[in-house]
Protein backbone atom coordinates (compact mmCIF):
# COMPACT_ATOMS: atom_id res chain seq x y z
CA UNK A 1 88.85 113.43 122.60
CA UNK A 2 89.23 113.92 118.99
CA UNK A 3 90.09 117.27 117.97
CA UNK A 4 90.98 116.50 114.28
CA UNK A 5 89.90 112.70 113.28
CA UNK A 6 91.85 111.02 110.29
CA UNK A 7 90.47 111.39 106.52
CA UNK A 8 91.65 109.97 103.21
CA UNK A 9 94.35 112.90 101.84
CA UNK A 10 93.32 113.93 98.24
CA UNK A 11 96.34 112.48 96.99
CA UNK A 12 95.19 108.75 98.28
CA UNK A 13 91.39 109.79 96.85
CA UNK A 14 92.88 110.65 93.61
CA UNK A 15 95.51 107.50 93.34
CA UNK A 16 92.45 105.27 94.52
CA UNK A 17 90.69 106.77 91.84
CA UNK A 18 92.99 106.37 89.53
CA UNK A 19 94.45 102.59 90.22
CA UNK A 20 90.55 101.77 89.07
CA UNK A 21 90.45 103.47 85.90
CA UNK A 22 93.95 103.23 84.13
CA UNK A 23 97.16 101.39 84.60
CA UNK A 24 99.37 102.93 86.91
CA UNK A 25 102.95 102.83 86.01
CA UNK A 26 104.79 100.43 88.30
CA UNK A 27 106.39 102.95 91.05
CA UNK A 28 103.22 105.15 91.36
CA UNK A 29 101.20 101.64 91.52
CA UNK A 30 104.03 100.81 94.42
CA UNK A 31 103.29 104.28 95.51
CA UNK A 32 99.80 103.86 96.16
CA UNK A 33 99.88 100.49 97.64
CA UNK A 34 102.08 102.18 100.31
CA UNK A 35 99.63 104.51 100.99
CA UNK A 36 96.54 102.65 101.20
CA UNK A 37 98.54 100.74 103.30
CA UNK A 38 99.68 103.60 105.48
CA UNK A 39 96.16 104.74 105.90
CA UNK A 40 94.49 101.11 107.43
CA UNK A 41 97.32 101.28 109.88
CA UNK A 42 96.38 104.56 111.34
CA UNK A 43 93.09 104.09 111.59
CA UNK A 44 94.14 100.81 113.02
CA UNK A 45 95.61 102.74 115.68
CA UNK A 46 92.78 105.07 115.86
CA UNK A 47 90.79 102.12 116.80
CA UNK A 48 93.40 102.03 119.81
CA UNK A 49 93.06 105.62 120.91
CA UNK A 50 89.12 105.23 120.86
CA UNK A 51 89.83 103.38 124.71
CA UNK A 52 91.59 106.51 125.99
CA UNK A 53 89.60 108.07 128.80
CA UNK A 54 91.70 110.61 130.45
CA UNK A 55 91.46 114.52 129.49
CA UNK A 56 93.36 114.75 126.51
CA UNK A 57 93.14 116.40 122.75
CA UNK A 58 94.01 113.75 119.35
CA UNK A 59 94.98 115.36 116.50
CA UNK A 60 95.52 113.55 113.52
CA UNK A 61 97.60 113.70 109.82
CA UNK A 62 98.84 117.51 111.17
CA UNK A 63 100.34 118.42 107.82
CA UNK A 64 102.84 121.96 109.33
CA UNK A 65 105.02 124.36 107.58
CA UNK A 66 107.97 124.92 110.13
CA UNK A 67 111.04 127.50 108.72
CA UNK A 68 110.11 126.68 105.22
CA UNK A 69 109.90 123.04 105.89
CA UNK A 70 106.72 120.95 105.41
CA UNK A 71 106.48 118.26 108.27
CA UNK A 72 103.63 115.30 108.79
CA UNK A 73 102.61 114.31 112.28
CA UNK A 74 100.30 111.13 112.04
CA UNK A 75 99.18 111.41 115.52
CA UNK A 76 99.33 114.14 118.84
CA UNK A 77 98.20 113.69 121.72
CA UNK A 78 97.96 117.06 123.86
CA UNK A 79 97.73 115.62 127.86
CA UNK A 80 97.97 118.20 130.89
CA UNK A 81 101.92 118.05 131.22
CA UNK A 82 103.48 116.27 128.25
CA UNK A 83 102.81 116.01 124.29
CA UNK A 84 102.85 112.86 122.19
CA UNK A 85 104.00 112.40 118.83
CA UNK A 86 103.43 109.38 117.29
CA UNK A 87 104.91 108.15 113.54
CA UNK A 88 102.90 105.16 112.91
CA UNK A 89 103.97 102.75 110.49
CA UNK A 90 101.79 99.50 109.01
CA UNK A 91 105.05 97.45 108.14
CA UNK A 92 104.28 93.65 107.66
CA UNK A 93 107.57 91.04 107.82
CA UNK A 94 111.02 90.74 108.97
CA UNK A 95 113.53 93.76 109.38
CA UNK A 96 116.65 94.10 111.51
CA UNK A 97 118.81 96.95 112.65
CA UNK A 98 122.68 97.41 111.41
CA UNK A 99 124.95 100.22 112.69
CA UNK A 100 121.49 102.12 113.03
CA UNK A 101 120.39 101.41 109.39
CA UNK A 102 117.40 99.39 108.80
CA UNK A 103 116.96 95.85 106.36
CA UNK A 104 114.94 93.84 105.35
CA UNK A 105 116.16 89.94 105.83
CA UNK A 106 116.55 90.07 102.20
CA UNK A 107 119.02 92.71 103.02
CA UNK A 108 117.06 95.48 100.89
CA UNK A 109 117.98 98.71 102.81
CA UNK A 110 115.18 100.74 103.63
CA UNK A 111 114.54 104.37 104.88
CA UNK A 112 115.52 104.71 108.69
CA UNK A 113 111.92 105.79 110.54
CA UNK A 114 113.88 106.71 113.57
CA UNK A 115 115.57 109.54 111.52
CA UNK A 116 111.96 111.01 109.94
CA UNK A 117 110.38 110.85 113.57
CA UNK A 118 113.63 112.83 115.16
CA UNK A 119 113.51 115.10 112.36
CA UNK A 120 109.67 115.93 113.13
CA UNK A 121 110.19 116.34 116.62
CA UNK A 122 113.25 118.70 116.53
CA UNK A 123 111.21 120.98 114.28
CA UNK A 124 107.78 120.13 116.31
CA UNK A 125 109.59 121.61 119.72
CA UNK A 126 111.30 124.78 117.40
CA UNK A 127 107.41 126.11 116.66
CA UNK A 128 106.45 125.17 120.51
CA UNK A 129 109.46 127.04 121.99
CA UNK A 130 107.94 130.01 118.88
CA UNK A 131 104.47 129.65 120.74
CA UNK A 132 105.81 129.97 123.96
CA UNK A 133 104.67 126.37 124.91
CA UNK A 134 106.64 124.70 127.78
CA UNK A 135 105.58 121.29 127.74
CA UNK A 136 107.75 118.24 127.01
CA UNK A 137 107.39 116.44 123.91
CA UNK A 138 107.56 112.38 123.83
CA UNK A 139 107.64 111.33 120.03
CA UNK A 140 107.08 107.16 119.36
CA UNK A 141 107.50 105.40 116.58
CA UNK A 142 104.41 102.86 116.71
CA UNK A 143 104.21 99.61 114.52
CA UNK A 144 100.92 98.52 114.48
CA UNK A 145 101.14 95.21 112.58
CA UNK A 146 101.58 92.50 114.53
CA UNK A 147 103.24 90.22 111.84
CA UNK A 148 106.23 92.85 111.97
CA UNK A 149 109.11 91.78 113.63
CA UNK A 150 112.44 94.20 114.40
CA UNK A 151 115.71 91.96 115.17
CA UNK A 152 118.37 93.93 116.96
CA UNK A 153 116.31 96.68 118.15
CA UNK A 154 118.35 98.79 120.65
CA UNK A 155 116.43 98.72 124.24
CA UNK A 156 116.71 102.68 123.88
CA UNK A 157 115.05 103.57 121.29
CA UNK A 158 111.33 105.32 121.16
CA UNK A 159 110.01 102.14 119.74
CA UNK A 160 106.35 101.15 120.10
CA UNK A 161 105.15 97.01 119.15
CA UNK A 162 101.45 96.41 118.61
CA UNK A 163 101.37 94.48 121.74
CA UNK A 164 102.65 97.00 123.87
CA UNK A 165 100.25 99.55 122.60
CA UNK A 166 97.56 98.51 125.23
CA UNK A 167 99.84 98.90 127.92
CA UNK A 168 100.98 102.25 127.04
CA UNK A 169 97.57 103.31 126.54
CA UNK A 170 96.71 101.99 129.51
CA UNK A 171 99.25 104.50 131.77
CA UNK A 172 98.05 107.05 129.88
CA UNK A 173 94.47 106.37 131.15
CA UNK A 174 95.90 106.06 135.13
CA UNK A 175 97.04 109.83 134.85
CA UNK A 176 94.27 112.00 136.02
CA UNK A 177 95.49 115.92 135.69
CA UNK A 178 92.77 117.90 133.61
CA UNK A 179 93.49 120.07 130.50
CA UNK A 180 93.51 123.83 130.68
CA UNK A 181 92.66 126.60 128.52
CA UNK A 182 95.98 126.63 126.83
CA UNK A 183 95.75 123.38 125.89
CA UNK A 184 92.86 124.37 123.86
CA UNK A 185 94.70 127.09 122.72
CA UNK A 186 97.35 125.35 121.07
CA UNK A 187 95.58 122.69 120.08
CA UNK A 188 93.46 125.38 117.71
CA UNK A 189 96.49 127.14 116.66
CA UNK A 190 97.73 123.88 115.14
CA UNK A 191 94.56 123.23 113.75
CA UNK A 192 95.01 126.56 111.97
CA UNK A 193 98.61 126.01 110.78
CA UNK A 194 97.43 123.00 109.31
CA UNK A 195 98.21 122.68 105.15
CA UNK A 196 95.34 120.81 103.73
CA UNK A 197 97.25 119.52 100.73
CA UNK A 198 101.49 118.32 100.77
CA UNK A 199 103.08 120.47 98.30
CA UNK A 200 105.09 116.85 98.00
CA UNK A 201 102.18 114.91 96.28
CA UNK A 202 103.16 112.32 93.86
CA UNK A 203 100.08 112.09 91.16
CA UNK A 204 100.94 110.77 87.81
CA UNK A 205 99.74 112.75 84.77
CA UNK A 206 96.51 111.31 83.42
CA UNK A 207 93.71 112.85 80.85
CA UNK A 208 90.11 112.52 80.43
CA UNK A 209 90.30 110.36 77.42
CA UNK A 210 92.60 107.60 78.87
CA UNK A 211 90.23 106.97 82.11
CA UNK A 212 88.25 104.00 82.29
CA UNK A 213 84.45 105.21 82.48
CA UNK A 214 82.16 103.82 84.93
CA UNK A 215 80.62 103.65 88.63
CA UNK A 216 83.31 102.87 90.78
CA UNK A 217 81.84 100.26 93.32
CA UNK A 218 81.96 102.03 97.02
CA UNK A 219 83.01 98.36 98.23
CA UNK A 220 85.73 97.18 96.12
CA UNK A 221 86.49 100.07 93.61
CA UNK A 222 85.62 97.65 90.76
CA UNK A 223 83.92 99.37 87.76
CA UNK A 224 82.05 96.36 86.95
CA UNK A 225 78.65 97.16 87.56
CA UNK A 226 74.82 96.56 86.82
CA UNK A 227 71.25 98.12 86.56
CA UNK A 228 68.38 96.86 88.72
CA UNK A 229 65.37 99.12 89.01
CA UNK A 230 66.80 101.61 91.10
CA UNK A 231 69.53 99.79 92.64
CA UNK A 232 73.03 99.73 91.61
CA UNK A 233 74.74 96.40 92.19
CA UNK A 234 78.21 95.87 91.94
CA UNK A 235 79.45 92.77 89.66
CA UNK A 236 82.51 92.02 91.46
CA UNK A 237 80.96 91.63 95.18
CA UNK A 238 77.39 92.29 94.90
CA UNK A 239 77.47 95.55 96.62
CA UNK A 240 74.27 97.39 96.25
CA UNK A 241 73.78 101.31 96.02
CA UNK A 242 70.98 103.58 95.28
CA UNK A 243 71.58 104.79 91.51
CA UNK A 244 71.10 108.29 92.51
CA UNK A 245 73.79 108.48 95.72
CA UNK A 246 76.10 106.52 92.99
CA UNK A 247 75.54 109.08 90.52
CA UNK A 248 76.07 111.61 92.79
CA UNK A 249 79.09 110.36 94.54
CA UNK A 250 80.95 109.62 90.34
CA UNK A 251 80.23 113.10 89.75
CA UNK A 252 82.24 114.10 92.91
CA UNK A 253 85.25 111.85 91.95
CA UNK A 254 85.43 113.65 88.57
CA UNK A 255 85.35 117.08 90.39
CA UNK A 256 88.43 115.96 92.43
CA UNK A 257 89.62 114.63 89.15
CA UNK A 258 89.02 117.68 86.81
CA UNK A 259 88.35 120.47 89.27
CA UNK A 260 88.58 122.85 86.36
CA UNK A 261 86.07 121.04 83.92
CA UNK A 262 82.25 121.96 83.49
CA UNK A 263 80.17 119.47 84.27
CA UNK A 264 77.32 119.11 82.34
CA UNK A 265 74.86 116.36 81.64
CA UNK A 266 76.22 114.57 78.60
CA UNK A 267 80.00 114.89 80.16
CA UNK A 268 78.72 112.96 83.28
CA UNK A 269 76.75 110.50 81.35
CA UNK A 270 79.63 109.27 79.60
CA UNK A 271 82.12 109.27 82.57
CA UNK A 272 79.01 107.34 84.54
CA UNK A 273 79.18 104.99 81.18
CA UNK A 274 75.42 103.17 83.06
CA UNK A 275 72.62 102.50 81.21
CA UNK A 276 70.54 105.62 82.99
CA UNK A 277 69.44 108.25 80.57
CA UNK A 278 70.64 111.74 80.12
CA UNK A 279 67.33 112.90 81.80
CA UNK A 280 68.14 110.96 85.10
CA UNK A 281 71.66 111.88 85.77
CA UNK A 282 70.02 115.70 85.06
CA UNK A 283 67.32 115.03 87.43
CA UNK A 284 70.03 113.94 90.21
CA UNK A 285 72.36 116.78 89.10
CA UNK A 286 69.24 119.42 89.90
CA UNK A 287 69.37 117.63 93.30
CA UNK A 288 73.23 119.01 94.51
CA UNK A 289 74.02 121.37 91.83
CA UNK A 290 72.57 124.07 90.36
CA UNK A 291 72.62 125.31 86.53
CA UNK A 292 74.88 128.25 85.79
CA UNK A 293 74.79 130.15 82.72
CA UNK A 294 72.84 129.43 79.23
CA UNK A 295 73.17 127.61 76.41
CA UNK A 296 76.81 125.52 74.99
CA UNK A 297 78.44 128.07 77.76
CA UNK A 298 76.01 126.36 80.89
CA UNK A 299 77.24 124.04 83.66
CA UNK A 300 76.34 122.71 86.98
CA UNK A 301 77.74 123.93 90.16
CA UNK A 302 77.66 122.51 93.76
CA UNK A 303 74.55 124.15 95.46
CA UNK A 304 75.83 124.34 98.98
CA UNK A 305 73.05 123.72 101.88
CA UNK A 306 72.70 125.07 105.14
CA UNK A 307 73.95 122.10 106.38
CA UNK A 308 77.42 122.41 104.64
């Protein structure tokens, strides 16, 4: 089962965010490409992991702190006598293997994955032998794309093709020993070593003032958008949202954006830049937030619910 499922990171929310409303200089535009990218193919091979039926824990995008180094394990899988690390990569194209250094056909050299996933499981097994955790570790390197093709792969190597996913899945499912409490043990203990945000995020500088203003479609991420009655519909793909849970959902992208900035009615009017008046978006503020303080010095907080 899924002990921690896969989100967006803030640093992909904030890039997404930002891709819409400015222009991103070329390598952070490169940047976030790579991670959008990154993202579909783990959930890709989430989509996988949803078949597995024997007693196991998943824990996704574990972001650990090991002897002052900061490691990122896109998948674990916690079974009754061995662990799985998986490094799962989305590449697309040709690539071939040369004294253990990776190319492109085009001969572009690119980053060895072998060498991140080793790396990850050296430290990985340090903070197990720490924990006084016996169990082996079996680290993968998964490809998930199925138009990416490795020439000279060594037959040795912990290598993982789309189509052999299924099969490896399915000897996974064939083993039928049960968790124990440990296992539940550790699997909380990473949970709470988890960092929620990479001290190594890459977000370009970028100011109130230069951001395009608008709704940001929930389907496309186009700012092109329109009024009907109570409907918001999106000019680019004819999405349709309610104006209020579009409201509501800009004013949360500009908290992630700002986190230190008041918001206040006429601030979220213009960065909403939709023909609603200022008494609506107040209206749907008083609906999540409340009013704090009095006066030039007032500003909306999130109320949180009972729920949250």
């Amino acid at each position: 089962m899924f002990v921690k499922t896969r989100k967006e990171t803030i640093e992909l929310k904030i890039l997404r965010s930002l891709n819409a409303r400015m222009q991103l200089p070329k390598k952070d535009e490169n940047y976030y490409s790579y991670m959008e990218k990154g993202f579909a193919g783990e959930q890709r091979f989430d989509n996988w992991l949803e078949t597995l039926t024997n007693d196991c824990l998943i824990l996704n995008d574990l972001l650990i702190e090991i002897n002052n180094t900061v490691i990122q394990i896109d998948t674990l899988i916690i079974t009754a006598d061995t662990l799985y690390l998986f490094e799962v990569k989305n590449y697309e194209g040709d690539y071939f293997i040369e004294s253990e250094r990776w190319f492109t056909l085009a001969k572009t050299e690119i980053k060895n994955p072998l060498l991140q996933l080793k790396r990850s499981e050296s430290l990985f097994q340090r903070l197990l032998q720490d924990l006084g955790f016996t169990s082996s570790v079996e680290s993968s390197l998964v490809f998930v794309n199925r138009d990416f093709y490795l020439y000279q792969a060594p037959l040795n190597v912990p290598i993982l093709f789309s189509h052999q996913i299924e099969r490896f899945l399915g000897r996974l499912n064939m083993r039928s020993s049960k968790l124990k409490e440990k296992h539940s043990r550790l699997a909380d203990h990473l949970l709470s070593l988890h960092l929620e945000e990479s001290p190594y995020s890459r977000v370009p500088e970028y100011s109130f003032g230069e951001l395009e203003k608008g709704i940001m479609c929930g389907e496309c991420l186009s700012l092109v958008t329109v009024i009907d009655d109570k409907d918001l519909i999106c000019s680019s793909c004819d999405f349709v949202e309610d104006v209020d849970s579009a409201v509501l959902s800009s004013v949360e992208e500009f908290t992630m954006l700002f986190p230190d900035e008041k918001i206040t009615t006429n601030l979220i009017h213009e960065w909403c830049n939709v023909p609603v008046s200022k008494k609506a978006i107040r209206r749907v503020l008083q609906t999540k937030y409340k009013l704090v303080g009095h006066g030039k010095s007032a500003g909306y907080v999130r109320a949180i619910t009972v729920d949250e």
